[in-house]
C-alpha atoms as a PDB file:
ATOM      1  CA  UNK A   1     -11.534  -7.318 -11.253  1.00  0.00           C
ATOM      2  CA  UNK A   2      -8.950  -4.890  -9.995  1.00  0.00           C
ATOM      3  CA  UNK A   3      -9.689  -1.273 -10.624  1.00  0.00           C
ATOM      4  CA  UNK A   4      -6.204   0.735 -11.467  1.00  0.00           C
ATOM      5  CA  UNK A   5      -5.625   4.298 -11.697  1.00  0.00           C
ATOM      6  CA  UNK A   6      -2.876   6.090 -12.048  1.00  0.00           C
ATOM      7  CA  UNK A   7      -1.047   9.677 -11.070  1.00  0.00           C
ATOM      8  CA  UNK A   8       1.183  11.259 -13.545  1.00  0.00           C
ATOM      9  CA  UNK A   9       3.078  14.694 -11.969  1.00  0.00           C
ATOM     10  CA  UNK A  10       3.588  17.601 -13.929  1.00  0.00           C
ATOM     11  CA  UNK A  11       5.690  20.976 -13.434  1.00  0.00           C
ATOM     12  CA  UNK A  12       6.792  22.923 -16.760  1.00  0.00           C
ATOM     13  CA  UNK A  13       6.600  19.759 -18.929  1.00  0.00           C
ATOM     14  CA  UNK A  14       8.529  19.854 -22.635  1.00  0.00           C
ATOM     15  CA  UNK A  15       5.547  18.759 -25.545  1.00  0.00           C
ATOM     16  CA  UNK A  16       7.067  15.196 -25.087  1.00  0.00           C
ATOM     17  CA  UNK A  17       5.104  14.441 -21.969  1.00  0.00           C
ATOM     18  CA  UNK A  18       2.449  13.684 -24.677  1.00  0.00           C
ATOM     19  CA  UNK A  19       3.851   9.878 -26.042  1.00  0.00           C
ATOM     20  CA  UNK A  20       5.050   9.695 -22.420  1.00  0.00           C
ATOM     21  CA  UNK A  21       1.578   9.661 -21.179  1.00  0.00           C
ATOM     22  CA  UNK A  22       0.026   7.825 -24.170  1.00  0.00           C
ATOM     23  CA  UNK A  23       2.617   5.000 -23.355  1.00  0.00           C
ATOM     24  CA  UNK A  24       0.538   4.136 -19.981  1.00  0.00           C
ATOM     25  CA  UNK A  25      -2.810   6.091 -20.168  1.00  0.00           C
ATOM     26  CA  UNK A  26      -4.537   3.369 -21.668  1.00  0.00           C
ATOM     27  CA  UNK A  27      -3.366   0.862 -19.342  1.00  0.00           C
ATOM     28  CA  UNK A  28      -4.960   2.078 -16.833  1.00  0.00           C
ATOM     29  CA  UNK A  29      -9.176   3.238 -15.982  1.00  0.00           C
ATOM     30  CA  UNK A  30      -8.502   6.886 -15.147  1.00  0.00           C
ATOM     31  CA  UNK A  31      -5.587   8.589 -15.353  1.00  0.00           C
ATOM     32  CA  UNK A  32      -5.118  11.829 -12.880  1.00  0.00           C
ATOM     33  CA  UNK A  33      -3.011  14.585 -14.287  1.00  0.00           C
ATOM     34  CA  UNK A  34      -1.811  16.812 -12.072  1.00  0.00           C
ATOM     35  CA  UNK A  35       0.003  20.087 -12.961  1.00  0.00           C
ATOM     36  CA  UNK A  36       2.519  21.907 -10.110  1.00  0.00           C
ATOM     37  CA  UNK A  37       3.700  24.785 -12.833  1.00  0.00           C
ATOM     38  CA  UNK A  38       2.909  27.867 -11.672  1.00  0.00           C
ATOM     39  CA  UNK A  39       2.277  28.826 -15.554  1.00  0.00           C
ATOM     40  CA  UNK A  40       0.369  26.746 -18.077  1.00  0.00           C
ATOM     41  CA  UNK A  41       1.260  25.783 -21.229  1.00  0.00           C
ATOM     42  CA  UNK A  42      -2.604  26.053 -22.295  1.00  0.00           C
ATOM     43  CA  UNK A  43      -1.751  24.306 -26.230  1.00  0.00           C
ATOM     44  CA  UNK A  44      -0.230  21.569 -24.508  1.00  0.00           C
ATOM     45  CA  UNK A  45      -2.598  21.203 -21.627  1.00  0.00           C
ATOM     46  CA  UNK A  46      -5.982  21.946 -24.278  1.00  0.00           C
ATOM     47  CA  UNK A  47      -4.028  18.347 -25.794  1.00  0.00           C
ATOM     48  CA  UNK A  48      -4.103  16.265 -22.217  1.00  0.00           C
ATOM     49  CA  UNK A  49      -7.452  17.237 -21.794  1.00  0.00           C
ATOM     50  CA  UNK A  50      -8.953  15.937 -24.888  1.00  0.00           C
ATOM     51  CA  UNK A  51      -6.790  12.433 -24.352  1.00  0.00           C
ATOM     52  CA  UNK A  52      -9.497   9.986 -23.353  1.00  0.00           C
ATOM     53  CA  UNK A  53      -9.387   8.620 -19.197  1.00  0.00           C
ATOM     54  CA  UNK A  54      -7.591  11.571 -18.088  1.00  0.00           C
ATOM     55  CA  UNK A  55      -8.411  14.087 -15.309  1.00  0.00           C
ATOM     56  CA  UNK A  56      -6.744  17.149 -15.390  1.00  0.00           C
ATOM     57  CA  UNK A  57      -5.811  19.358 -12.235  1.00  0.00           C
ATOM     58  CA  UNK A  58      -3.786  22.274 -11.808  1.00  0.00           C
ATOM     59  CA  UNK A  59      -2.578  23.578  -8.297  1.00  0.00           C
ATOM     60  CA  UNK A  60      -1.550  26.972  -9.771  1.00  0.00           C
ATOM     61  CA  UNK A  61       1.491  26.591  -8.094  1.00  0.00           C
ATOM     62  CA  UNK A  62       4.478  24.166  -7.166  1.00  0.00           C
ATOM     63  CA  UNK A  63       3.310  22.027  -3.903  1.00  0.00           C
ATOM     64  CA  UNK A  64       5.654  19.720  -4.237  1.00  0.00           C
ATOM     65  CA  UNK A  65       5.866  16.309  -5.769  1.00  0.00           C
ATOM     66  CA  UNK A  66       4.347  14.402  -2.454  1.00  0.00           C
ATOM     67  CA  UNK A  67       1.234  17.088  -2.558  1.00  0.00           C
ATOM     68  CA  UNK A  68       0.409  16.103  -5.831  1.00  0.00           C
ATOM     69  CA  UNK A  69       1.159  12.252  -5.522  1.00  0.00           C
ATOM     70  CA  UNK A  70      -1.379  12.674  -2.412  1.00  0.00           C
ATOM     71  CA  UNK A  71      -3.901  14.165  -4.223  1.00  0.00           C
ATOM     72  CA  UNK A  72      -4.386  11.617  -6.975  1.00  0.00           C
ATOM     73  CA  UNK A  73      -4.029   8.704  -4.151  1.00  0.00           C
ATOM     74  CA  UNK A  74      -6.944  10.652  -2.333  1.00  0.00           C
ATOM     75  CA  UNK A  75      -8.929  11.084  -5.726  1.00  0.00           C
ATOM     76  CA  UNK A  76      -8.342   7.253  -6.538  1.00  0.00           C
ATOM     77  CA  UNK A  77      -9.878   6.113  -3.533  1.00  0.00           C
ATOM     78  CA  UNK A  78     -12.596   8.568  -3.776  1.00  0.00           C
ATOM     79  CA  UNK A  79     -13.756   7.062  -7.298  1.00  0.00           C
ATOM     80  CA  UNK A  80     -13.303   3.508  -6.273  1.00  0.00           C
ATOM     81  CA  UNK A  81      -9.910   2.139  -7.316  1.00  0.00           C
ATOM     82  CA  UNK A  82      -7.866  -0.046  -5.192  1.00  0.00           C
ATOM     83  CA  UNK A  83      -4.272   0.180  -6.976  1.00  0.00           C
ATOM     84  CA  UNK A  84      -2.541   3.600  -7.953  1.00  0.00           C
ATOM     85  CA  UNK A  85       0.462   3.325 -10.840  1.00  0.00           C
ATOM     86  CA  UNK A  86       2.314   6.493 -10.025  1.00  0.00           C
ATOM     87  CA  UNK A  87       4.162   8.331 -12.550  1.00  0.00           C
ATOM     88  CA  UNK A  88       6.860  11.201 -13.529  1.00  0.00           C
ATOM     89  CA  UNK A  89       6.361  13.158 -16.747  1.00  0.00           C
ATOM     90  CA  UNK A  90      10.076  12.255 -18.073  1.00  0.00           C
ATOM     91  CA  UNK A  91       9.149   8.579 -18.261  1.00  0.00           C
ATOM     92  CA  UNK A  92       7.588   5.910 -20.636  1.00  0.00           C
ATOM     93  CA  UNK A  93       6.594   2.842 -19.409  1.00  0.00           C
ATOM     94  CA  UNK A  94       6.953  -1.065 -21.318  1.00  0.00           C
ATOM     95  CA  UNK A  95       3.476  -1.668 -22.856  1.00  0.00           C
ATOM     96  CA  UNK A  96       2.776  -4.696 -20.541  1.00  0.00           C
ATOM     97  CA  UNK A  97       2.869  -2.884 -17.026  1.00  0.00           C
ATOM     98  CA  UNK A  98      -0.042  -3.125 -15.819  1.00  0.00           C
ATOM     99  CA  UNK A  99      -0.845  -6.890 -17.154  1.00  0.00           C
ATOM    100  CA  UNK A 100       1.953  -7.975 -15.442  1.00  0.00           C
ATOM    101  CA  UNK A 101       1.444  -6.348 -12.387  1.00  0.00           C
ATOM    102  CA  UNK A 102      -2.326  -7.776 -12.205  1.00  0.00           C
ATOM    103  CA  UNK A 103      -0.668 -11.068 -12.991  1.00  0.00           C
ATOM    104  CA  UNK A 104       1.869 -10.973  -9.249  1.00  0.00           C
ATOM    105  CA  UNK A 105      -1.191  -9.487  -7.587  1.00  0.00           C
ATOM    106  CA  UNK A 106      -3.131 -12.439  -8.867  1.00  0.00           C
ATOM    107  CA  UNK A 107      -0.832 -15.451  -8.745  1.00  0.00           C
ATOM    108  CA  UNK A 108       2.341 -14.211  -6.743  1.00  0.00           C
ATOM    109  CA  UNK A 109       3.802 -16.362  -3.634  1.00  0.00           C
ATOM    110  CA  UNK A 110       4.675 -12.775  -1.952  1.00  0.00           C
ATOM    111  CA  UNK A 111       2.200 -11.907   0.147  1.00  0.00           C
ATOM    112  CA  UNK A 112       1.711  -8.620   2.132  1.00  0.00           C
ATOM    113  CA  UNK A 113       3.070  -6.484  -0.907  1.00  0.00           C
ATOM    114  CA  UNK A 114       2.619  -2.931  -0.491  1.00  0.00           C
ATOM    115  CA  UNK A 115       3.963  -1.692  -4.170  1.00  0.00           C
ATOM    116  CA  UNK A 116       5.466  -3.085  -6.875  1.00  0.00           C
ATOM    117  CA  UNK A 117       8.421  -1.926  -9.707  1.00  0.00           C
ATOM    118  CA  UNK A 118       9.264  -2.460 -12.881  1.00  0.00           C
ATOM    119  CA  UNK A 119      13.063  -2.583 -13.986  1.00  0.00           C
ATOM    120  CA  UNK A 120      14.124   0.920 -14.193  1.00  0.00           C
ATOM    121  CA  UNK A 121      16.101   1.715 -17.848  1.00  0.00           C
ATOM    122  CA  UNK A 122      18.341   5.089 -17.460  1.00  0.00           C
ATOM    123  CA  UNK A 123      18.350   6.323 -21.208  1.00  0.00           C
ATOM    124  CA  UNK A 124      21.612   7.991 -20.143  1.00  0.00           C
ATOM    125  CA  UNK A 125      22.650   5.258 -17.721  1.00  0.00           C
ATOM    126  CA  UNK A 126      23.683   2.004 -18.566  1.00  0.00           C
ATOM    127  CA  UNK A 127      22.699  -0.336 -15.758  1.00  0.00           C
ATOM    128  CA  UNK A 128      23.196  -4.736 -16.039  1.00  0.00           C
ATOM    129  CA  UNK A 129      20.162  -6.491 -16.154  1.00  0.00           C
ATOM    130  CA  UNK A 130      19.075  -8.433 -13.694  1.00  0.00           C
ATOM    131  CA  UNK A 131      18.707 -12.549 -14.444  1.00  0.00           C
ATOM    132  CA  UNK A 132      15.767 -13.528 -11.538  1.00  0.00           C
ATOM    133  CA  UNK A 133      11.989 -12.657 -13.274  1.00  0.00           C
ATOM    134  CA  UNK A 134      11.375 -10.751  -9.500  1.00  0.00           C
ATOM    135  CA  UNK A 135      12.729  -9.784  -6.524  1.00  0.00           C
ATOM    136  CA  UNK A 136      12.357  -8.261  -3.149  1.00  0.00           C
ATOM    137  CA  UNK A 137      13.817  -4.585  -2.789  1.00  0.00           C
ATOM    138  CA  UNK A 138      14.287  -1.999  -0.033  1.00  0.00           C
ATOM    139  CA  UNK A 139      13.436   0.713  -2.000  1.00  0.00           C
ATOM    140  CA  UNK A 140      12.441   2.340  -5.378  1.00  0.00           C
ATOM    141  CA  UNK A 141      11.652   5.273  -6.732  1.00  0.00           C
ATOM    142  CA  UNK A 142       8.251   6.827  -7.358  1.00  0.00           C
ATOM    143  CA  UNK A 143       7.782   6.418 -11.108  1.00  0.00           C
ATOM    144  CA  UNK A 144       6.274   2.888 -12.177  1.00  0.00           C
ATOM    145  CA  UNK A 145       5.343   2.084  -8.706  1.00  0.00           C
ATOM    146  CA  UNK A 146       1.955   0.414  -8.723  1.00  0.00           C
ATOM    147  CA  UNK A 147       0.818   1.053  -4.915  1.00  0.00           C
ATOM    148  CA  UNK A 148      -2.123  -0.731  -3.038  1.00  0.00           C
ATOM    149  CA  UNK A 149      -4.163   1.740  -1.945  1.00  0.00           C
ATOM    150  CA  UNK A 150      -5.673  -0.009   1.148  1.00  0.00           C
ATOM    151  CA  UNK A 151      -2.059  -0.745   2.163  1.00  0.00           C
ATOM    152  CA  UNK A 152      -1.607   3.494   1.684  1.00  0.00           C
ATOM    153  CA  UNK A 153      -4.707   4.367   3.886  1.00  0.00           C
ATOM    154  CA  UNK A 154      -2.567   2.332   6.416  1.00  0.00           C
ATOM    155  CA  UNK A 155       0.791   3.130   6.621  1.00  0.00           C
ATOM    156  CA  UNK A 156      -0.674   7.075   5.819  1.00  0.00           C
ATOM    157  CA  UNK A 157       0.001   9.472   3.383  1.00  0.00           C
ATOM    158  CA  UNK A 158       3.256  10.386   1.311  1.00  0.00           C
ATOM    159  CA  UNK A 159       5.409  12.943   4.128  1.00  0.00           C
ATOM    160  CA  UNK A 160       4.431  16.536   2.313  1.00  0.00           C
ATOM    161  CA  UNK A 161       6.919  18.474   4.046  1.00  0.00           C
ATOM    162  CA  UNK A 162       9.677  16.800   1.919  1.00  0.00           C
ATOM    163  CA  UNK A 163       8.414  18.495  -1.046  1.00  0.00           C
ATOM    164  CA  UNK A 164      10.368  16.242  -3.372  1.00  0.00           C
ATOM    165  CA  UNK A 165      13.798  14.247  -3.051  1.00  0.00           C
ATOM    166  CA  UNK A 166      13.244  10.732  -0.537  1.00  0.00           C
ATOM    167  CA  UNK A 167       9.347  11.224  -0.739  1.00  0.00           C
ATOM    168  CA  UNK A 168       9.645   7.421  -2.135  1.00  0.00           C
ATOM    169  CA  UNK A 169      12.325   6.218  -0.205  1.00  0.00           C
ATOM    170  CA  UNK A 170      10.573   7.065   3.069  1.00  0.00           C
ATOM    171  CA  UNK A 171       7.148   5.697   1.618  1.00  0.00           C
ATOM    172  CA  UNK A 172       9.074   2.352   1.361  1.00  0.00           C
ATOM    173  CA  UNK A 173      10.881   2.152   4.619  1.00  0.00           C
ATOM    174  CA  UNK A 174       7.129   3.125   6.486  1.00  0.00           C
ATOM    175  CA  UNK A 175       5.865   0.221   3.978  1.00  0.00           C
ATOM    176  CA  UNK A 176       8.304  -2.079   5.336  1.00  0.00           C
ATOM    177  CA  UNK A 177       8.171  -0.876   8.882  1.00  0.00           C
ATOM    178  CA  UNK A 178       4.900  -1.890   8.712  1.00  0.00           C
ATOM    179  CA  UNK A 179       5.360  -5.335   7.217  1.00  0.00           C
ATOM    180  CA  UNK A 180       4.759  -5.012   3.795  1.00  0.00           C
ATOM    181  CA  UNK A 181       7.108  -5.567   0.827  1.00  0.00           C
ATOM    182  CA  UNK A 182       8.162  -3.861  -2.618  1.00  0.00           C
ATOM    183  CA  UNK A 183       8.906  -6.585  -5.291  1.00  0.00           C
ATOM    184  CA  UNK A 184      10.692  -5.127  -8.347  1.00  0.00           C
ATOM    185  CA  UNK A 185       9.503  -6.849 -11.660  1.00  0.00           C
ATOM    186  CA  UNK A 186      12.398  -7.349 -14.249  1.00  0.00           C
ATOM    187  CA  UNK A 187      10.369  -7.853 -17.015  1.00  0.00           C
ATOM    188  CA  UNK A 188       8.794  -4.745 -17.331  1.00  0.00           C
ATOM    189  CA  UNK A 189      10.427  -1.510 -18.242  1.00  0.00           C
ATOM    190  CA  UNK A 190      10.461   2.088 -16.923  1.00  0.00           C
ATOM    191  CA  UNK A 191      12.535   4.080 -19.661  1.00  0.00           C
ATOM    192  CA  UNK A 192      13.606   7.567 -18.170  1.00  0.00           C
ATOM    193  CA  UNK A 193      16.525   9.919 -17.820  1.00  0.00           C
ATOM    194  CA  UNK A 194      18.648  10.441 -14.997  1.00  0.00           C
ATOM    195  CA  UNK A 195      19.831  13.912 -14.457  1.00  0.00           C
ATOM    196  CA  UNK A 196      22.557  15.568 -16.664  1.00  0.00           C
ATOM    197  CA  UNK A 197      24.575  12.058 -15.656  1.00  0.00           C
ATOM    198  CA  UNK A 198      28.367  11.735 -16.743  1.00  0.00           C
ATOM    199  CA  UNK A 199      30.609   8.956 -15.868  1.00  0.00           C
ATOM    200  CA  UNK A 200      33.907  10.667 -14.466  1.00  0.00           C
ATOM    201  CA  UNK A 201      36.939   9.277 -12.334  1.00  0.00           C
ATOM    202  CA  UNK A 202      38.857  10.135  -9.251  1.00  0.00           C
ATOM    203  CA  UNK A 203      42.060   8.684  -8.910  1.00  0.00           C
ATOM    204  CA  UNK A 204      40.999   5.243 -10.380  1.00  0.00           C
ATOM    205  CA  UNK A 205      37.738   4.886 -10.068  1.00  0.00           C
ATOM    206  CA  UNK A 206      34.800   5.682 -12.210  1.00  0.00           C
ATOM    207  CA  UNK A 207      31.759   7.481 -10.823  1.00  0.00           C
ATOM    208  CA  UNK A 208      28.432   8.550 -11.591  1.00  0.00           C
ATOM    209  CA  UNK A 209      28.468  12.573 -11.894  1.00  0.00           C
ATOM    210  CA  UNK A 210      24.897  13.956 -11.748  1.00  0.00           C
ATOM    211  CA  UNK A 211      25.296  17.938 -12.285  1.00  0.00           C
ATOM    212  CA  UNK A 212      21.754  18.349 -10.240  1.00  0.00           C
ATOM    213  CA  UNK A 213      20.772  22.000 -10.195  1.00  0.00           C
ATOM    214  CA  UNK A 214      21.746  23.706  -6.947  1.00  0.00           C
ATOM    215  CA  UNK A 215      18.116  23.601  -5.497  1.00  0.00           C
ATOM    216  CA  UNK A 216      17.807  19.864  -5.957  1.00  0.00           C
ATOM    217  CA  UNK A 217      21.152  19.449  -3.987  1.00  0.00           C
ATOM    218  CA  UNK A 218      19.692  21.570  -1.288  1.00  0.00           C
ATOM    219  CA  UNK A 219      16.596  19.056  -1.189  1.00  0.00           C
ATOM    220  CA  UNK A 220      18.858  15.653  -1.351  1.00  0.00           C
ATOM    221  CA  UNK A 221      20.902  16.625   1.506  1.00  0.00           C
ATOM    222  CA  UNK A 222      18.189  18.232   3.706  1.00  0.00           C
ATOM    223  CA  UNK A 223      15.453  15.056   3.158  1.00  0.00           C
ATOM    224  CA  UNK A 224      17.937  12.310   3.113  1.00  0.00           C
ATOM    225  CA  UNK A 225      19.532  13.213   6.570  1.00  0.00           C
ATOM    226  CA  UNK A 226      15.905  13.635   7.743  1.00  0.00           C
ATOM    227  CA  UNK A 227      15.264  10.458   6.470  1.00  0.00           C
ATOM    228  CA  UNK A 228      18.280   8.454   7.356  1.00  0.00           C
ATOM    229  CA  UNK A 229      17.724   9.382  11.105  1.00  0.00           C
ATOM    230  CA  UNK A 230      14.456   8.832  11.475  1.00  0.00           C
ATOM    231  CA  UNK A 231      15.094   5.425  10.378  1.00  0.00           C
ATOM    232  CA  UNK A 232      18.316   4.759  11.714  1.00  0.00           C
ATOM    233  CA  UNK A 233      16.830   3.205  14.870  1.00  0.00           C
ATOM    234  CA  UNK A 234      14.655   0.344  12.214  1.00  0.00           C
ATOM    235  CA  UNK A 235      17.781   0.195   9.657  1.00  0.00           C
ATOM    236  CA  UNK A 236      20.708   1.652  10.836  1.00  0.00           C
ATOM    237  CA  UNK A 237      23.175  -0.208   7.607  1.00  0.00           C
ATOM    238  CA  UNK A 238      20.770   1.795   5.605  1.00  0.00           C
ATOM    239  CA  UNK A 239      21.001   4.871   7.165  1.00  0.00           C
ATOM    240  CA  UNK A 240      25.103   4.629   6.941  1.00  0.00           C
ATOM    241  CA  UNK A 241      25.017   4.235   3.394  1.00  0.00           C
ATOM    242  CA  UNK A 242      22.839   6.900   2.877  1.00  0.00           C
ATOM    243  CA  UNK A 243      25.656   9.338   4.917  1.00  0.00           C
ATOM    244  CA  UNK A 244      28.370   7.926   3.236  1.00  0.00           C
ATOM    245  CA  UNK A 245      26.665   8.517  -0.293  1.00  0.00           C
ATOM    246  CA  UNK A 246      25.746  11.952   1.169  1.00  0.00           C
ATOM    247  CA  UNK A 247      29.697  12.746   1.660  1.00  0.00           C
ATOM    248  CA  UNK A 248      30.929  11.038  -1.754  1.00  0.00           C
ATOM    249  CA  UNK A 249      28.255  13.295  -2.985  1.00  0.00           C
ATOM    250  CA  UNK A 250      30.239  16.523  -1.921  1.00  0.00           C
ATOM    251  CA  UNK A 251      33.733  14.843  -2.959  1.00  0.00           C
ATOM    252  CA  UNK A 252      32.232  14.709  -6.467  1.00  0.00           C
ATOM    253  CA  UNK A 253      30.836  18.224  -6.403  1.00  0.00           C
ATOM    254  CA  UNK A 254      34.684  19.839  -5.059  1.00  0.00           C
ATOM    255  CA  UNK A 255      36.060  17.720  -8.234  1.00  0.00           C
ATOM    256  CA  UNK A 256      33.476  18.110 -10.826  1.00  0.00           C
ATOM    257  CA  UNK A 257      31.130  20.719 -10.817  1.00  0.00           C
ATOM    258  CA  UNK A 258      31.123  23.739 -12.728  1.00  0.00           C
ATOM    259  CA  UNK A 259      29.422  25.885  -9.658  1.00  0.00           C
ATOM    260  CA  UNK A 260      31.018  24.033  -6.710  1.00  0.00           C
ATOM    261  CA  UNK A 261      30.738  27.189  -4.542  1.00  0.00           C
ATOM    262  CA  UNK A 262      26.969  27.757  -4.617  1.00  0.00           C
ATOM    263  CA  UNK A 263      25.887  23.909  -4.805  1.00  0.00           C
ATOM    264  CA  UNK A 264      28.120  23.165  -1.364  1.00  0.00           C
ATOM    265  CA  UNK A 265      25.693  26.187  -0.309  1.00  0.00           C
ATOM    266  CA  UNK A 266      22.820  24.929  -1.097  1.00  0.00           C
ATOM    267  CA  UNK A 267      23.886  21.376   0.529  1.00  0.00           C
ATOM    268  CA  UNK A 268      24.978  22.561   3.565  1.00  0.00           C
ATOM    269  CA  UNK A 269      22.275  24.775   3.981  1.00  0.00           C
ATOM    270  CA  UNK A 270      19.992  21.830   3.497  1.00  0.00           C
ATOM    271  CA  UNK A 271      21.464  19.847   6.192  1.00  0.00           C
ATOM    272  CA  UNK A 272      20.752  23.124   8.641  1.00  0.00           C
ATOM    273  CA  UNK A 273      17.723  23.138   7.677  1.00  0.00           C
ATOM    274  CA  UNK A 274      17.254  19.550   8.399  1.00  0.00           C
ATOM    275  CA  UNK A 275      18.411  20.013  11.976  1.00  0.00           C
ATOM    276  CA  UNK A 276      16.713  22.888  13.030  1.00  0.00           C
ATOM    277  CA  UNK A 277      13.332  21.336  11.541  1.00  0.00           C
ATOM    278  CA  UNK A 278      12.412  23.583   8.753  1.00  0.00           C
ATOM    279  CA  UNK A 279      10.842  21.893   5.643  1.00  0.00           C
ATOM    280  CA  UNK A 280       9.097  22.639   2.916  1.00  0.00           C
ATOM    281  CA  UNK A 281       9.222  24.342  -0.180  1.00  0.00           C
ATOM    282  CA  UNK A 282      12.568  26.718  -0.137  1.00  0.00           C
ATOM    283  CA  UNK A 283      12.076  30.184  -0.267  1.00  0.00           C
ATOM    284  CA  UNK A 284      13.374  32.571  -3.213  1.00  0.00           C
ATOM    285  CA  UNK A 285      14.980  34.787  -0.573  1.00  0.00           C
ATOM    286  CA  UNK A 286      16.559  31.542   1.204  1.00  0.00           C
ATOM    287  CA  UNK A 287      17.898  30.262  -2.290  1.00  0.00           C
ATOM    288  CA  UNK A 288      19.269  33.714  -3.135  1.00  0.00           C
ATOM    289  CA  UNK A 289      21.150  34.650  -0.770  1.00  0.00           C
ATOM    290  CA  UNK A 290      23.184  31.708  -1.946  1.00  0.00           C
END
């Protein structure tokens, strides 16, 4: 009998992170809550509490998205469990995650899988679907990830100094580094929203406009160069599409975004940051001055 439990991450969540929660929390045998926001919302957090197979902890302060993932791993294997379903507060997960993730565990021909995904549905993004039941992937992203935890106490912990931004993507290149795999499950759904996403177009092509606060910028750029390097050596096609997003990134910023000034700040400031090794959470006086 596999014992499941699962991490949901919380900083300043909107009263809809209730039905979000309720969508998986009874899929799983505990559920760990854990709250970055430096404030509570003590209505909506007196509400999580009462929800039955929850655990609620608050860090009193913003650690970072790989801190609190961390924590609930470390809490999961404390108590027992050997799979951890990790999950953001903006999404809602299909009602038949977790049976059909016990069912691939159980039956699948993959073997050596480190984490699986479901199908990830942008509410604001229309994406195709895809025609094969599963499939093998490089990467995903943290929310609906179902992660073995014996495979985790090998490859080690999520990198903390990241803070958030590539926390998943270099979780799954250290999986595969390692010789483990991430098979994405098509017939289950994650249902989230992407960003502030618009589709735009330069010259005549159509693009995927994101309008990410400043900050978040400053974190993309500084983590994924840090992440594409240390990995270049193991996947170096990788590791050029990741630069080459990285500059389409800034074309799309000069041509579309309202504060263009201040967000090429913030990105360029990440990618110093990145090369003269300081990580992290950023400071107020680092993000002001920009």
């Amino acid at each position: 009998m596999m014992r499941i439990a699962g991490v949901v991450v919380l900083y300043n969540p909107p009263i809809n992170v209730l039905p979000n929660i309720n969508s998986y929390r009874n899929q799983v045998d505990t559920l760990f809550v854990v709250d970055n926001s430096e404030e509570q919302d003590k209505e909506l957090i007196q509400h999580i509490c009462s929800l039955d197979h929850v655990t609620y902890i608050w860090n009193g302060e913003n650690l970072g998205i790989a801190q609190a993932l961390n924590l609930g791993a470390a809490l999961a294997m404390e108590h027992g469990y050997s799979y951890l379903l990790t999950m953001d507060q903006d999404s809602t997960s299909s009602p038949n995650i977790i049976e059909e993730y016990c069912s691939v565990l159980s039956n699948s021909s993959f073997k050596n899988i480190g984490a699986l995904a479901p199908y990830h549905h942008y509410t604001n993004y229309e994406r195709p679907m895809e025609s094969e039941k599963m499939r093998e992937v490089f990467t995903t992203i943290t929310s609906g990830s179902l992660i073995n935890l014996e495979v985790f106490k090998q490859v080690g912990p999520f990198i903390e100094k990241l803070f958030i931004d590539y926390v998943d993507f270099e979780y799954c290149l250290r999986l595969q580094i390692h010789g483990f795999k991430i098979i994405q499950l098509n017939n289950v759904f994650l249902y989230h929203q992407l960003g502030a996403i618009e589709s735009r177009k330069i010259l005549f092509r159509r693009v995927a406009v994101y309008h990410y606060p400043p900050v978040r910028v400053y974190y993309k750029f500084r983590n994924r160069l840090y992440v594409a390097v240390k990995y270049f050596i193991h996947y170096p096609f990788w590791s050029m599409q990741e630069f080459i997003t990285a500059v389409n990134e800034l074309v799309k910023i000069l041509f579309f975004e309202k504060n263009k000034y201040k967000t090429c700040k913030m990105a360029f400031l990440g990618l110093v940051h990145c090369a003269v090794n300081r990580f992290g959470k950023l400071s107020l006086v680092a993000e002001k001055r920009c």
